[in-house]
Protein backbone atom coordinates (compact mmCIF):
# COMPACT_ATOMS: atom_id res chain seq x y z
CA UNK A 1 108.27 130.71 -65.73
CA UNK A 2 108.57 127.44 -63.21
CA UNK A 3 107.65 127.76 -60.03
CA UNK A 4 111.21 127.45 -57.75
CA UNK A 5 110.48 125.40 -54.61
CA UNK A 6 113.07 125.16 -51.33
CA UNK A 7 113.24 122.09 -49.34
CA UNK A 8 112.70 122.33 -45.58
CA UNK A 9 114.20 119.54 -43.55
CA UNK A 10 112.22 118.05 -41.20
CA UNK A 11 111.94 115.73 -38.25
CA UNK A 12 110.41 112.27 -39.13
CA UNK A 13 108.88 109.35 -36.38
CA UNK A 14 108.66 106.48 -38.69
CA UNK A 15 108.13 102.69 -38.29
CA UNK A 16 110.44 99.74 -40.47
CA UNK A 17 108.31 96.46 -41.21
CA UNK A 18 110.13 93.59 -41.22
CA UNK A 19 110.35 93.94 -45.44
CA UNK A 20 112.61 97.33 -44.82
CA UNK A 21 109.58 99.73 -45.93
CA UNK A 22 109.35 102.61 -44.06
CA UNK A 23 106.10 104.25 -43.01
CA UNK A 24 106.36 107.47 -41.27
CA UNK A 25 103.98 108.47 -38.32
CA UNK A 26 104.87 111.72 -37.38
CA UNK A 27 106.36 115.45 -38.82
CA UNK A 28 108.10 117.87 -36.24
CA UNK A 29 109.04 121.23 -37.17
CA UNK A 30 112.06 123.07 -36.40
CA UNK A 31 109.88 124.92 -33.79
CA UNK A 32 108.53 121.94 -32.19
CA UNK A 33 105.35 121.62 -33.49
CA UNK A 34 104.34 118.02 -34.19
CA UNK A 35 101.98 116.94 -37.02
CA UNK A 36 100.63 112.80 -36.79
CA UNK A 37 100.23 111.13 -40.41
CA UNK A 38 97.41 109.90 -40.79
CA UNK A 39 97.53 107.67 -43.46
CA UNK A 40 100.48 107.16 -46.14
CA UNK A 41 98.23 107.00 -49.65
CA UNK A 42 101.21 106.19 -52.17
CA UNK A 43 105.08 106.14 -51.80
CA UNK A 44 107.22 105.66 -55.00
CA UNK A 45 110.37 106.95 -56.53
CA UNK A 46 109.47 110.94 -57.78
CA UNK A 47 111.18 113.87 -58.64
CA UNK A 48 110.31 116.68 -56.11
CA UNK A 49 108.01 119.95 -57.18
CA UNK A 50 110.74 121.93 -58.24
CA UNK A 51 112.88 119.58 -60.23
CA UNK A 52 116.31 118.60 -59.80
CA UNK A 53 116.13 115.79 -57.56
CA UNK A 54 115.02 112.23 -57.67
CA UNK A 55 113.90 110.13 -54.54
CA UNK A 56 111.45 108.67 -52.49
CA UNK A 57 108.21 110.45 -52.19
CA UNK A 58 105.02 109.85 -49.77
CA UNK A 59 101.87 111.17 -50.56
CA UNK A 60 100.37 111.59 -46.77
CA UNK A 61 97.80 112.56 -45.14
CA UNK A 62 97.67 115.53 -42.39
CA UNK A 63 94.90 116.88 -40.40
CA UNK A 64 92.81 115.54 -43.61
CA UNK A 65 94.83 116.78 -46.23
CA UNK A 66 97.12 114.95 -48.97
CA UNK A 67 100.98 116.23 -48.60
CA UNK A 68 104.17 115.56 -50.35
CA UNK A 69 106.89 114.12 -48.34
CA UNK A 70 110.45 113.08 -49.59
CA UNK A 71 113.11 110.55 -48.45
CA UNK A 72 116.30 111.98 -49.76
CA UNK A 73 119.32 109.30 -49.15
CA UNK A 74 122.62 110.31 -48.12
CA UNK A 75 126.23 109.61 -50.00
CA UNK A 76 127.35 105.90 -49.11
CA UNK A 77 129.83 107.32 -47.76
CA UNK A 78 128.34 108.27 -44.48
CA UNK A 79 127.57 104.48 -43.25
CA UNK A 80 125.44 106.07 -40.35
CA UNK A 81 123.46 108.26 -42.03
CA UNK A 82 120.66 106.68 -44.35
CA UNK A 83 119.15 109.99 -45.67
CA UNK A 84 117.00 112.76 -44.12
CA UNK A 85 112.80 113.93 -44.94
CA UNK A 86 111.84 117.17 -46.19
CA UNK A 87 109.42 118.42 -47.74
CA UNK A 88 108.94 121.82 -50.13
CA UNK A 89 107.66 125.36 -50.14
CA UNK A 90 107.31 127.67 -52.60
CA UNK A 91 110.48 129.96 -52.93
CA UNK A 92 110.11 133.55 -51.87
């Protein structure tokens, strides 16, 4: 049986070059706590844990261990909204 996964939306600081990439720099929680990235290893297109979607994914680092984060990009037709960061738990 596959593991089912849940996406949590977070808060995401994050920095655009002048080439459009995006590098996040920091993860808050809903409850306020804030996590700093230390280092962004990889970033390419991926499907998420649990399947079903396909986006951006960043393989960071936090408090010296490698995370998953995802870029998921909203409908064109919300012009002011580009897309929002989660990333995924386990399912209870």
């Amino acid at each position: 049986m596959q593991q089912k996964y849940e996406k949590i939306y977070v808060k995401v600081n994050s920095d655009i070059d002048s080439t459009g990439y995006m590098m996040p720099r920091f993860i808050t929680w809903a409850d306020g706590r804030t996590f700093k990235i230390e280092e962004v290893k990889d970033f390419r297109p991926a499907s998420t844990l649990g399947g079903g979607y396909s986006g951006d994914c960043y393989t960071v680092i936090i408090h010296g261990e490698e995370k998953y984060l995802f870029f998921e990009k909203t409908n064109e037709h919300f012009a002011a909204r580009v897309g929002r960061w989660f990333v995924e738990r386990p399912a209870v």
